[in-house]
Structure formats: structure tokens, C-alpha cells
N, C-alpha and C. Protein backbone atom coordinates (compact mmCIF):
# COMPACT_ATOMS: atom_id res chain seq x y z
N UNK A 1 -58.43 7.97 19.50
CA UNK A 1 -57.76 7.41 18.33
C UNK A 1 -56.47 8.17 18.01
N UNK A 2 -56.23 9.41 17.81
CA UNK A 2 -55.45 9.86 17.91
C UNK A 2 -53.96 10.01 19.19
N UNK A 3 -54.47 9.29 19.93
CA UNK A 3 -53.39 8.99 21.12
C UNK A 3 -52.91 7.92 20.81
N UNK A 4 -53.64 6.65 19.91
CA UNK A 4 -52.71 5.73 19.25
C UNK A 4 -52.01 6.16 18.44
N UNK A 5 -52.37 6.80 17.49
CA UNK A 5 -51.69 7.38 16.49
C UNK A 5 -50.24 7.85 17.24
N UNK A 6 -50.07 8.91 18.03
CA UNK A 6 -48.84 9.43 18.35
C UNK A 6 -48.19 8.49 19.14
N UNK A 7 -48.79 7.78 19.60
CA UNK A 7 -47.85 6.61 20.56
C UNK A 7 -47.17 6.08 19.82
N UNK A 8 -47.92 5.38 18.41
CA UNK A 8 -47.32 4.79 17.60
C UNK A 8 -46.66 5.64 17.11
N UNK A 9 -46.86 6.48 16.24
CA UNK A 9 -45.48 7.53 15.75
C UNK A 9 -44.59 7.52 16.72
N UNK A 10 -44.71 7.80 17.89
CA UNK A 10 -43.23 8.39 18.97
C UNK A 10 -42.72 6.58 19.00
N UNK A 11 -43.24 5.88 19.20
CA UNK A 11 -42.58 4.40 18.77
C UNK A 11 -41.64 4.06 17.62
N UNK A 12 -42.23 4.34 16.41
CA UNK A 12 -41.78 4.17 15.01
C UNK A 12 -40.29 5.40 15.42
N UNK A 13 -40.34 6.35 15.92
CA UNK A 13 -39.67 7.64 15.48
C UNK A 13 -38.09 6.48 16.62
N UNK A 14 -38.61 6.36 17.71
CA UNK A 14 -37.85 6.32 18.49
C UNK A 14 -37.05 4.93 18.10
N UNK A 15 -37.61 3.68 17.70
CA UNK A 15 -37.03 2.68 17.16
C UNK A 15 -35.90 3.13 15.64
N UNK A 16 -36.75 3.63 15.29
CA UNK A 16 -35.78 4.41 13.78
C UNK A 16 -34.11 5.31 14.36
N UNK A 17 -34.64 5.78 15.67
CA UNK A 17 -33.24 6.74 16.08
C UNK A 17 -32.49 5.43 16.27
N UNK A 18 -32.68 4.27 17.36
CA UNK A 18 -31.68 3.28 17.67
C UNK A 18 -31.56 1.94 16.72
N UNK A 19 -32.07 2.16 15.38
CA UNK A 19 -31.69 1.50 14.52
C UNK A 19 -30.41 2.42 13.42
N UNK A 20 -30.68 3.90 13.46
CA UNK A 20 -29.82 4.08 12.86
C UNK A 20 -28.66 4.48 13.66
N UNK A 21 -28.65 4.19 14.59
CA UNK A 21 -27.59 4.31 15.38
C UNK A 21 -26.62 3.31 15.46
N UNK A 22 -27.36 2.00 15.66
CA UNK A 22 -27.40 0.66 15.29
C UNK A 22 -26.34 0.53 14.14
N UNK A 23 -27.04 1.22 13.44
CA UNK A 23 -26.22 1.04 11.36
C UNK A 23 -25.27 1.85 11.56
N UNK A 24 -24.79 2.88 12.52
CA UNK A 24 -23.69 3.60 11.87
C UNK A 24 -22.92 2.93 12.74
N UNK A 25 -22.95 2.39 13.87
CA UNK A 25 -22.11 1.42 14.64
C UNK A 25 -21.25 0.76 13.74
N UNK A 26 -22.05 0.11 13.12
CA UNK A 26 -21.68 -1.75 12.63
C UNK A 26 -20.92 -1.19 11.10
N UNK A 27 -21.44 0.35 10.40
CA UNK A 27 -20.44 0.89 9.28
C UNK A 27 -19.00 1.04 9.90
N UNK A 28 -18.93 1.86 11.35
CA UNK A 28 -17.86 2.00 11.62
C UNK A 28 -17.06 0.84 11.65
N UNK A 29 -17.45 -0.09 12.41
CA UNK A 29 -16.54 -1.33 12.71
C UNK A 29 -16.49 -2.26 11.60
N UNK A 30 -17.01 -1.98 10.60
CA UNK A 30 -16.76 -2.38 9.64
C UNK A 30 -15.69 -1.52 8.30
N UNK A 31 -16.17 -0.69 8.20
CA UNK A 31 -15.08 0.20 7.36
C UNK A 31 -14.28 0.76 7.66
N UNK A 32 -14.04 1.81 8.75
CA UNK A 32 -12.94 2.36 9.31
C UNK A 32 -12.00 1.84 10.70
N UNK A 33 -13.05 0.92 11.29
CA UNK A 33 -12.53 0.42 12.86
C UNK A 33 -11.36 -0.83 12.47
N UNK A 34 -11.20 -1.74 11.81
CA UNK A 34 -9.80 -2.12 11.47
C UNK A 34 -8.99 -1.33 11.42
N UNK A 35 -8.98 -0.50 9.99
CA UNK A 35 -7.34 0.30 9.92
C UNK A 35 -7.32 1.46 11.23
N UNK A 36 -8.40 1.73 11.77
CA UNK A 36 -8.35 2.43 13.58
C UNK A 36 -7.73 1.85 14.56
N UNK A 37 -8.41 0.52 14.61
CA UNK A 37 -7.53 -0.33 15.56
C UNK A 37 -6.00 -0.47 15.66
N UNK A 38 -5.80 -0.90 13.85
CA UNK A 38 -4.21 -1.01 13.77
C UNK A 38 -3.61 -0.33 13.86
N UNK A 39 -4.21 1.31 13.62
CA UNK A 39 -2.87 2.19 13.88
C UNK A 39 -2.85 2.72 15.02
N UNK A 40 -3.80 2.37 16.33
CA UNK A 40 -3.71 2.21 17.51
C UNK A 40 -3.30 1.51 18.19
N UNK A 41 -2.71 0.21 17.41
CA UNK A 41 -2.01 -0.99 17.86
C UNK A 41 -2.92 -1.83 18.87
N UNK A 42 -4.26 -1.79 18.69
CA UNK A 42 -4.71 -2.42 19.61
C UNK A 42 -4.60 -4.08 19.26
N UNK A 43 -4.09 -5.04 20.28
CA UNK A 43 -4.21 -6.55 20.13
C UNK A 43 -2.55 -6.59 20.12
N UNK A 44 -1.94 -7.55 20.11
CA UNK A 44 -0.54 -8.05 19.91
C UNK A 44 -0.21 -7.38 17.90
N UNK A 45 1.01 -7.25 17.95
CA UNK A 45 1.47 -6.79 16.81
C UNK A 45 1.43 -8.19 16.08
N UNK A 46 0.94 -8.04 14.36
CA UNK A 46 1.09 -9.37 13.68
C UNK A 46 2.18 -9.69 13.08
N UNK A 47 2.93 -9.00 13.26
CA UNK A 47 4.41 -9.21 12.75
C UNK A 47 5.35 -7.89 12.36
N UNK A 48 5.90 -7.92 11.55
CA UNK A 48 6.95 -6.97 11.41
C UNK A 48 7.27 -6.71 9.43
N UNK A 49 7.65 -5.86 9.17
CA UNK A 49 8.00 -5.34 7.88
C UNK A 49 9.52 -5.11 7.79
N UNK A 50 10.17 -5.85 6.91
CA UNK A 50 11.72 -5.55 6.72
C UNK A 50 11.42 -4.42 5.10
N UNK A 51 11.55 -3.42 5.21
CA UNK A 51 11.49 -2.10 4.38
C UNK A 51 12.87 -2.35 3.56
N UNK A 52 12.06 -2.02 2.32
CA UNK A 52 12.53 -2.40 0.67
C UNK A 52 13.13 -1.26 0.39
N UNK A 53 12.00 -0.15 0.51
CA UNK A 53 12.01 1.08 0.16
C UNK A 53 10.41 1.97 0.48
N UNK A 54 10.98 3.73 0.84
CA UNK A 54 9.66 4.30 0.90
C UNK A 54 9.62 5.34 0.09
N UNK A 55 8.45 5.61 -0.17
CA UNK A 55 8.42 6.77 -1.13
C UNK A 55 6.67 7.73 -0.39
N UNK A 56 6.66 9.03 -1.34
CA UNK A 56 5.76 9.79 -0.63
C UNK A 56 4.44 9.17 -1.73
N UNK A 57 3.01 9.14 -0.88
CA UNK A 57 2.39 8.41 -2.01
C UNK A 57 1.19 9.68 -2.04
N UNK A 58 0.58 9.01 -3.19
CA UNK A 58 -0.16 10.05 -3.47
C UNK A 58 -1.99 9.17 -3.70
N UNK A 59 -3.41 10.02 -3.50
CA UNK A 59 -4.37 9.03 -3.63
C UNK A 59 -4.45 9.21 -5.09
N UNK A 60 -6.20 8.88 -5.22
CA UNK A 60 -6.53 8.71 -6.58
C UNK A 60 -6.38 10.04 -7.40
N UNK A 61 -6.51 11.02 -6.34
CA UNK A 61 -6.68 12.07 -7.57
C UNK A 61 -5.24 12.67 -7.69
N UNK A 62 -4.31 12.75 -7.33
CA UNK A 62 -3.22 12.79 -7.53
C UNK A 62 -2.25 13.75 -5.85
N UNK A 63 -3.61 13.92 -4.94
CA UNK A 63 -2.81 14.61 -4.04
C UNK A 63 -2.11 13.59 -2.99
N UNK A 64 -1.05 14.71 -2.20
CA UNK A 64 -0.03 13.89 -1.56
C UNK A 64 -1.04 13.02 -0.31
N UNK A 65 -0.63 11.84 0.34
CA UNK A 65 -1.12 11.15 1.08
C UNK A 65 -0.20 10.49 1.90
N UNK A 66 0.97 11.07 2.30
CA UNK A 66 1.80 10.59 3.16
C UNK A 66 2.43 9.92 2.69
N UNK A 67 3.55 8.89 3.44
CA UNK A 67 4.63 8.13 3.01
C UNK A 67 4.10 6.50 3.61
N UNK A 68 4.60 5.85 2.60
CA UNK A 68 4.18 4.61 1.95
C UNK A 68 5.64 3.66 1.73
N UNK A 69 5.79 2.64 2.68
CA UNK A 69 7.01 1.83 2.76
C UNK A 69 6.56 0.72 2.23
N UNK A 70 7.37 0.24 1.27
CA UNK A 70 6.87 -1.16 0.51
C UNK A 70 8.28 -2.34 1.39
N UNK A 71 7.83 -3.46 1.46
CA UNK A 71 8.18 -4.42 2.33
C UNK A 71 7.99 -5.44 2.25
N UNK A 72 8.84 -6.20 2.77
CA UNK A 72 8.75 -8.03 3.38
C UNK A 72 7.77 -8.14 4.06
N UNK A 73 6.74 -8.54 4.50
CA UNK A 73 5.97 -9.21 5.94
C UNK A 73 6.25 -10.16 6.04
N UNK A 74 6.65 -10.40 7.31
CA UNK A 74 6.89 -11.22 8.40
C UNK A 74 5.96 -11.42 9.32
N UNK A 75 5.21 -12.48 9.39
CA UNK A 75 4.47 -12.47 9.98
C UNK A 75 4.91 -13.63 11.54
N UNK A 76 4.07 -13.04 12.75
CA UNK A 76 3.90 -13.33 13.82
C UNK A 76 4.04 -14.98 14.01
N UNK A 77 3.25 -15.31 13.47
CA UNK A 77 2.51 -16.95 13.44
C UNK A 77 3.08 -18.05 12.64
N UNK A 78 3.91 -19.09 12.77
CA UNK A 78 4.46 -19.95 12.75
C UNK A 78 3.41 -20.79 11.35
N UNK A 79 4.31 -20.82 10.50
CA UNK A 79 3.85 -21.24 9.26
C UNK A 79 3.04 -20.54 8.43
N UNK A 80 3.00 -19.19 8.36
CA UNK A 80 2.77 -17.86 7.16
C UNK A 80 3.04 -17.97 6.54
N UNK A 81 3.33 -17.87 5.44
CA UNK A 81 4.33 -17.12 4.10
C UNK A 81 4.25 -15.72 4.62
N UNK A 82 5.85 -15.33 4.40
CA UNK A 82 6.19 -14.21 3.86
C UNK A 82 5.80 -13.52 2.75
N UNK A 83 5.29 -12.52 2.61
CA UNK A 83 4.51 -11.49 1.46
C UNK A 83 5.17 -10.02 1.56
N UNK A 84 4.78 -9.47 0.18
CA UNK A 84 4.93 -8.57 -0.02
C UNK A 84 3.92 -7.53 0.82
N UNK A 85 3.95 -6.54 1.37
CA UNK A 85 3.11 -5.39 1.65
C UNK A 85 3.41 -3.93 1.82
N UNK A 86 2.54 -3.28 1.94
CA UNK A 86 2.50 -1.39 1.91
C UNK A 86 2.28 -1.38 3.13
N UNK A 87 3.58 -0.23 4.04
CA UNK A 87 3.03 0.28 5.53
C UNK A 87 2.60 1.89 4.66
N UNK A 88 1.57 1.38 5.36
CA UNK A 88 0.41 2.87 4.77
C UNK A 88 0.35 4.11 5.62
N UNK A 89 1.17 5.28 5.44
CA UNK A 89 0.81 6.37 6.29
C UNK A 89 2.03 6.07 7.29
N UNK A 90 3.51 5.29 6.84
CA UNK A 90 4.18 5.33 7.60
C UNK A 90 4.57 6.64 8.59
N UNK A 91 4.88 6.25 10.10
CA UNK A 91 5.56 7.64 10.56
C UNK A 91 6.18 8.92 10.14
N UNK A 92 7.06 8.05 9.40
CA UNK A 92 8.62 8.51 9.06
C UNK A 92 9.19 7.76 7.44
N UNK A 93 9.99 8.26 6.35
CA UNK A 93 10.48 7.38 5.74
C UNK A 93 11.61 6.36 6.31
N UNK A 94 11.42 5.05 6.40
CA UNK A 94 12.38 4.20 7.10
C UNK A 94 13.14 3.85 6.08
N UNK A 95 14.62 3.80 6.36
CA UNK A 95 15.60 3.08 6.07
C UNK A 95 15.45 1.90 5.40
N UNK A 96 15.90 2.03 3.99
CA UNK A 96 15.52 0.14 3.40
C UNK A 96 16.47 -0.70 4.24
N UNK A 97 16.11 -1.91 4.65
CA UNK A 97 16.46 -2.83 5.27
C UNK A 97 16.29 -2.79 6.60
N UNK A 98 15.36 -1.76 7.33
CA UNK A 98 15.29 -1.61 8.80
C UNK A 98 13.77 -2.65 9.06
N UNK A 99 13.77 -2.75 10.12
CA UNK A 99 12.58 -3.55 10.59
C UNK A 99 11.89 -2.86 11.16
N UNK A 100 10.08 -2.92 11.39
CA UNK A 100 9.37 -1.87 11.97
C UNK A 100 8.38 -3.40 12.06
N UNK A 101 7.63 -3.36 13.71
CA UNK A 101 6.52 -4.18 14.03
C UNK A 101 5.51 -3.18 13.62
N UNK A 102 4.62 -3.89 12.89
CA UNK A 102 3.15 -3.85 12.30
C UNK A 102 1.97 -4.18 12.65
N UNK A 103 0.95 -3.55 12.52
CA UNK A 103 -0.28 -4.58 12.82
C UNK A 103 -0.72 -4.24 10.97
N UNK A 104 -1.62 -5.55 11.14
CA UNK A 104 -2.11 -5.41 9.51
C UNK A 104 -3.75 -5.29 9.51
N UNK A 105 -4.58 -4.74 8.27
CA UNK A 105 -6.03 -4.63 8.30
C UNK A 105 -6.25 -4.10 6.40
N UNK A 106 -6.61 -5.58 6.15
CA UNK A 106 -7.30 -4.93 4.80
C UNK A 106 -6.13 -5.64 4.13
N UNK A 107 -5.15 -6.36 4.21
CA UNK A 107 -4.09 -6.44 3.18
C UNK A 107 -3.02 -4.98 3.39
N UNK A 108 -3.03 -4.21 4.49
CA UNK A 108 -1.98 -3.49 4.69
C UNK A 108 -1.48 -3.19 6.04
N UNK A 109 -0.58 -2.77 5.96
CA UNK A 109 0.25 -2.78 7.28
C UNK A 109 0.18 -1.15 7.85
N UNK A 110 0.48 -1.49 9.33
CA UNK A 110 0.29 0.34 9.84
C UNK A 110 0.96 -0.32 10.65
N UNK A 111 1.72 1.52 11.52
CA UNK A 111 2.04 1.62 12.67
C UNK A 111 1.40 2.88 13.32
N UNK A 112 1.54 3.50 14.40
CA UNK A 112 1.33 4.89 14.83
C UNK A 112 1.89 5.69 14.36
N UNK A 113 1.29 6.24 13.45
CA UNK A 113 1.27 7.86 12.74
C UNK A 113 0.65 8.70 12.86
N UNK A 114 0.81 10.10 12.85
CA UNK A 114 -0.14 11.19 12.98
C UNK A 114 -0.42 10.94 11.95
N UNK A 115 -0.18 11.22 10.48
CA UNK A 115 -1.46 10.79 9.33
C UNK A 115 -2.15 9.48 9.21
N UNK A 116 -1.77 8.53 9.40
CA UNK A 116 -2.78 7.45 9.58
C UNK A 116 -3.85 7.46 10.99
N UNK A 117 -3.41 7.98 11.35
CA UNK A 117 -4.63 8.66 12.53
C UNK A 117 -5.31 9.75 12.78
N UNK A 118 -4.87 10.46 12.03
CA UNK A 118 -5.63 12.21 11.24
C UNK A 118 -7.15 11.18 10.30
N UNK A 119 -6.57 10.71 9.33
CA UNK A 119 -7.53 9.94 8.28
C UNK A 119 -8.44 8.89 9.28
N UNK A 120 -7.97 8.25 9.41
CA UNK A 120 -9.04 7.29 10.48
C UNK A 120 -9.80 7.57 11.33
N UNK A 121 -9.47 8.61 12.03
CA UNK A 121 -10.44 9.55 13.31
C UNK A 121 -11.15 10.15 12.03
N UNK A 122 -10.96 10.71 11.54
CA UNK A 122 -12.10 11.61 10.32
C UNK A 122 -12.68 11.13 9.90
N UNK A 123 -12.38 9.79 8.99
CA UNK A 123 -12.76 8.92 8.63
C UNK A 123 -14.70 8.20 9.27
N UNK A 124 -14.27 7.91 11.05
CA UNK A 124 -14.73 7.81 11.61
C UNK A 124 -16.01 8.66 11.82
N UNK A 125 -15.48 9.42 12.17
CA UNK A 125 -16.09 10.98 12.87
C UNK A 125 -17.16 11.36 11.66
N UNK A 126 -16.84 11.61 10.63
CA UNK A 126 -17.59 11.40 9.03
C UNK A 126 -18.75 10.47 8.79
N UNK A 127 -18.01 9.68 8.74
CA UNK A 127 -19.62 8.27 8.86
C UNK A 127 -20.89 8.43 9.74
N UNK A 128 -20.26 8.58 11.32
CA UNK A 128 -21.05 8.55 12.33
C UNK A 128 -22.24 9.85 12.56
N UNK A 129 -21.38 11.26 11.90
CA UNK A 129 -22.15 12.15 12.15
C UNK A 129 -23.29 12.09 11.46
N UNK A 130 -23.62 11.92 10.34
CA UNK A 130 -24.94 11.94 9.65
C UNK A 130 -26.25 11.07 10.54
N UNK A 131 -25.36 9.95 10.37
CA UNK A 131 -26.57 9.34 11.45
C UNK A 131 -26.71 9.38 12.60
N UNK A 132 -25.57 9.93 13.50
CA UNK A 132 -25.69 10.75 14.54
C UNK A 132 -27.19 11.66 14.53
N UNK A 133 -26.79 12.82 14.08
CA UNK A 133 -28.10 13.65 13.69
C UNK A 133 -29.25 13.50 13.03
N UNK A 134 -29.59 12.50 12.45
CA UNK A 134 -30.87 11.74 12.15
C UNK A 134 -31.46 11.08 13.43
N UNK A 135 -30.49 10.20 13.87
CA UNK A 135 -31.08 9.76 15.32
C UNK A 135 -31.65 10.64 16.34
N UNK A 136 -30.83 11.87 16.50
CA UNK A 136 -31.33 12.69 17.61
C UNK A 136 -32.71 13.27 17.24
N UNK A 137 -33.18 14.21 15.64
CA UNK A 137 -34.01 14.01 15.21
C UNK A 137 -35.26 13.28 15.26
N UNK A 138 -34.41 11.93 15.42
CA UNK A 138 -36.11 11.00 15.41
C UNK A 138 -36.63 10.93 16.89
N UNK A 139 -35.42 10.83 17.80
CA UNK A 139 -35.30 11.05 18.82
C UNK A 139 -36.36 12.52 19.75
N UNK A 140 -36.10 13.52 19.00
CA UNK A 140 -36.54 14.69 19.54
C UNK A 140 -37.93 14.32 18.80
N UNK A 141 -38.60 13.76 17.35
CA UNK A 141 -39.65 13.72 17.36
C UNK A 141 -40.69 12.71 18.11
N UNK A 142 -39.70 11.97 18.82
CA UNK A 142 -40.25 10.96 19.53
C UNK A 142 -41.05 11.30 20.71
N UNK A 143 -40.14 12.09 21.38
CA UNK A 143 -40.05 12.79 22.83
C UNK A 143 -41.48 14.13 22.69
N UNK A 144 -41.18 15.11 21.71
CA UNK A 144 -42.59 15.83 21.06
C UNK A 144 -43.92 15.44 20.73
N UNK A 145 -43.78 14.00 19.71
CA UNK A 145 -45.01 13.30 19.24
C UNK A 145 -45.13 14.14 18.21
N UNK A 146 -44.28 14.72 18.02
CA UNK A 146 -44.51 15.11 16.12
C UNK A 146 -43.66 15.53 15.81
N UNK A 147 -43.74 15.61 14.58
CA UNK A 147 -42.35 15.88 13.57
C UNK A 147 -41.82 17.09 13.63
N UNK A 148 -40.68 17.22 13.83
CA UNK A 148 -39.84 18.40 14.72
C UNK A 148 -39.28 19.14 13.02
N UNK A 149 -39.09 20.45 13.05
CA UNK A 149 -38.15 20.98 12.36
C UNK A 149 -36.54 20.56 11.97
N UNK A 150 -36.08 20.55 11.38
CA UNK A 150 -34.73 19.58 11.41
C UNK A 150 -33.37 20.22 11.32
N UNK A 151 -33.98 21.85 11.12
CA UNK A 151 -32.97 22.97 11.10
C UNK A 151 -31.78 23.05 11.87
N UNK A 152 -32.03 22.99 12.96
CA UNK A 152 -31.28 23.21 14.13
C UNK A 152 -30.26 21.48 14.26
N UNK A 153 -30.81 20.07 13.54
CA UNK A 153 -30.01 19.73 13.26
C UNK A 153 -29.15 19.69 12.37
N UNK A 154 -29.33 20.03 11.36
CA UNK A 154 -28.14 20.24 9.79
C UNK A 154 -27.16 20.94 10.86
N UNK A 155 -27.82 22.30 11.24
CA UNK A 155 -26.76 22.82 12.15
C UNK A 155 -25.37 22.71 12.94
N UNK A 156 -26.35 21.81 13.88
CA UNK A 156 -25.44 20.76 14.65
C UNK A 156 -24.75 20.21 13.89
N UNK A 157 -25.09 19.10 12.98
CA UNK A 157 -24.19 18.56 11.83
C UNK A 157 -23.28 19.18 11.08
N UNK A 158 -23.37 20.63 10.49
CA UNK A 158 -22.17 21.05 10.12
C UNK A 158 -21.23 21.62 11.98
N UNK A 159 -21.64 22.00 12.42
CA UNK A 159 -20.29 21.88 13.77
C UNK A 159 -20.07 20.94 13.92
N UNK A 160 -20.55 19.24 14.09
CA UNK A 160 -19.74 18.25 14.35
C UNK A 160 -18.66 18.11 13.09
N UNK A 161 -18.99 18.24 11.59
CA UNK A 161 -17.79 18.35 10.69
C UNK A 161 -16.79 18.99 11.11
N UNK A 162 -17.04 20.48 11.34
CA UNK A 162 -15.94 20.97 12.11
C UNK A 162 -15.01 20.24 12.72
N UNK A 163 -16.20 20.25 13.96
CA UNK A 163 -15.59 19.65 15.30
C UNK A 163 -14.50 18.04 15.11
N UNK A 164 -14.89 17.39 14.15
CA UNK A 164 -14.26 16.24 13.57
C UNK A 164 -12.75 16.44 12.82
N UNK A 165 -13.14 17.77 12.26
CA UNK A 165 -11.60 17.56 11.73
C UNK A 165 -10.75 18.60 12.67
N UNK A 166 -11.37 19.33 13.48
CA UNK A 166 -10.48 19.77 15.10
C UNK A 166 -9.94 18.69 15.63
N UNK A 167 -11.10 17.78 16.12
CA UNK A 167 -10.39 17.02 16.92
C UNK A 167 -9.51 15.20 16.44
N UNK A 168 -9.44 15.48 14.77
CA UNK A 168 -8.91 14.76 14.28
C UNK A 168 -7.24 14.96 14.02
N UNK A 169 -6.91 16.73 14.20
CA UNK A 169 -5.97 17.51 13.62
C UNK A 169 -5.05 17.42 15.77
N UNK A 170 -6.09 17.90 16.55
CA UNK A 170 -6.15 17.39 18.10
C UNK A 170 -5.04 16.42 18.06
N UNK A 171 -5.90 15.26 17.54
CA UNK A 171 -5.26 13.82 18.13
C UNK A 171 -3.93 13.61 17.74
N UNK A 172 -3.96 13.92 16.30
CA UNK A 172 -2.51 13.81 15.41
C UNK A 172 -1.46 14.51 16.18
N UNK A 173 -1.46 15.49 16.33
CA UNK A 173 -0.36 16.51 16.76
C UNK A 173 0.41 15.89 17.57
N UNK A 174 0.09 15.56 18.65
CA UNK A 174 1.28 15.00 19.82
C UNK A 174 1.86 13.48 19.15
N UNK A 175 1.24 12.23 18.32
CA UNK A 175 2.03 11.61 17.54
C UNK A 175 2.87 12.04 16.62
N UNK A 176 2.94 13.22 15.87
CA UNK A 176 3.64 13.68 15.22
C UNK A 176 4.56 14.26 15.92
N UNK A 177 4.49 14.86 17.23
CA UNK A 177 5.68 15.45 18.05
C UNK A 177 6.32 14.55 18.34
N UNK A 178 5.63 13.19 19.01
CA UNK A 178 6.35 12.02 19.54
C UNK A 178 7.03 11.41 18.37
N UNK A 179 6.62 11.24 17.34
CA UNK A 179 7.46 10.54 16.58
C UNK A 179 8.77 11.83 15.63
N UNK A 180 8.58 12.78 15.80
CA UNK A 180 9.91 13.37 15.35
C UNK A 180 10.75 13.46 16.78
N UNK A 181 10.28 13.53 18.00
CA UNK A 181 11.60 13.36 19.24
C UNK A 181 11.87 12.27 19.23
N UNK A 182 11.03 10.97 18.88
CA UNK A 182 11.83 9.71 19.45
C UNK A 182 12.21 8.97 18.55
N UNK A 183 11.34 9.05 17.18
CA UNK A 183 11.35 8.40 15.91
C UNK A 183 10.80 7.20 15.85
């Protein structure tokens, strides 16, 4: 009787790791994987921004958050309206009246920036880790047949924080080089 018992536990444990793995998937591509995509430019650009004016913006609580170009959109696709929009986390402050191709996500516009891609990789990296390390967890109690200590993951979990905003700070750097040599 007890060999059902753990079968079933290492079942329950092991379905629970690839369900929450499952869920932090479908958070990512849902909350952070748009504005990721766009400022990776992945897909054809949706149009372009003729820049009004930029200014340095700031979030809710009042700290700085990069530069913020307010704009025309122009969009790609033949019978749009033209709208107003925010390139969020612009490169660079652009020139009012210059043109910059966009991709859009959420009602805002991006291009490749080291801060809009500092925030989005973290962003990312943030979400995933928690349930990252729950999964492995259920995972390791699966593989045991009983409920494992969980120490050694918090652990792990604070080095992937780390490790997230290393390799978030990583990624940025050479867009930020590239865009002050080439602009």
C-alpha cells in the first residue's frame, strides 16, 4: 500500500513541476514576451514614428526610466489611422521631426535599446525564476518519493536573481555601445 502511495505522490509532485512550468511559460508570453519581442524587432516593423518631441521619463514612483519620444504613428498597413504614441525606452533622444521604424506592443512603440532590453530580460528572468525553482523542487521530490528540503532551492533562487540582473546588465551593454557608435 504504501508503494501506491509514493507512486502516486512522485506522480502528483512531478505533474505539479510541468504544470508550473507550464504557467510561467504562458505568464511570460503573455506579460513580458510582447514588449521582448518588439524591442528585439522580431516580425516586420509596424510602422514608423515621426517624433514631436522627447523627454527623460520617469515611473510611478518618481525614479528616472529612460527617454520617452512622444509621436505620430504611422502605421505599416494601408488604411490605419494615424495616432498619437510613446517610443518607450527610446535609444537616444531623437530629433523632433525625425522618423524612427517601430514595432508596437501594448499601445506603445519600441525600438532596440539597451534600457528597453535591460527591463524586459529582467522582467522576464523575474517571473520565470520562482517557478523555475518550485518546479525543480517538485521535480527532485518526485525523483526521491518524498518531500525534499527546499533550502538548497531558495538558494539557487536567490543566485538566479543575481544571475538575472548580470545577465540582463550582459545583454544591454553592447546595444548601448552600438547605439552611441552608430546611433
Amino acid at each position: 500500500m504504501e508503494r501506491i502511495a509514493v507512486r502516486a505522490g512522485r506522480g502528483a509532485a512531478l505533474t505539479g513541476g510541468w504544470v508550473i512550468l507550464a504557467v510561467a511559460g504562458w505568464l511570460i508570453w503573455l506579460l513580458p514576451g510582447p514588449h521582448l519581442a518588439a524591442v528585439l524587432g522580431v516580425g516586420p516593423s509596424d510602422g514608423s514614428v515621426r517624433i514631436s518631441g522627447c523627454h527623460e521619463a520617469t515611473d510611478e514612483q518618481g525614479y528616472a526610466d529612460g527617454t520617452a519620444c512622444i509621436g505620430v504613428f504611422m502605421p505599416r498597413k494601408e488604411g490605419e489611422p494615424q495616432r498619437e504614441i510613446t517610443l518607450d525606452k527610446a535609444a537616444k533622444p531623437h530629433p523632433a521631426g525625425s522618423v524612427v521604424e517601430v514595432r508596437t506592443a501594448r499601445g506603445r512603440a519600441y525600438e532596440l535599446s539597451g534600457d528597453a532590453l535591460l527591463t524586459w530580460v529582467s522582467v522576464s528572468g523575474f517571473i520565470l525564476g520562482p517557478f523555475l525553482f518550485v518546479s525543480l523542487w517538485l521535480f527532485a521530490c518526485a525523483r526521491h518519493g518524498r518531500w525534499e528540503s527546499g533550502d538548497g532551492y531558495f538558494l539557487g533562487f536567490l543566485a538566479w536573481v543575481v544571475g538575472v540582473l548580470v545577465l540582463s546588465v550582459v545583454v544591454a551593454i553592447p546595444v548601448w555601445i552600438f547605439t552611441a557608435l552608430f546611433g
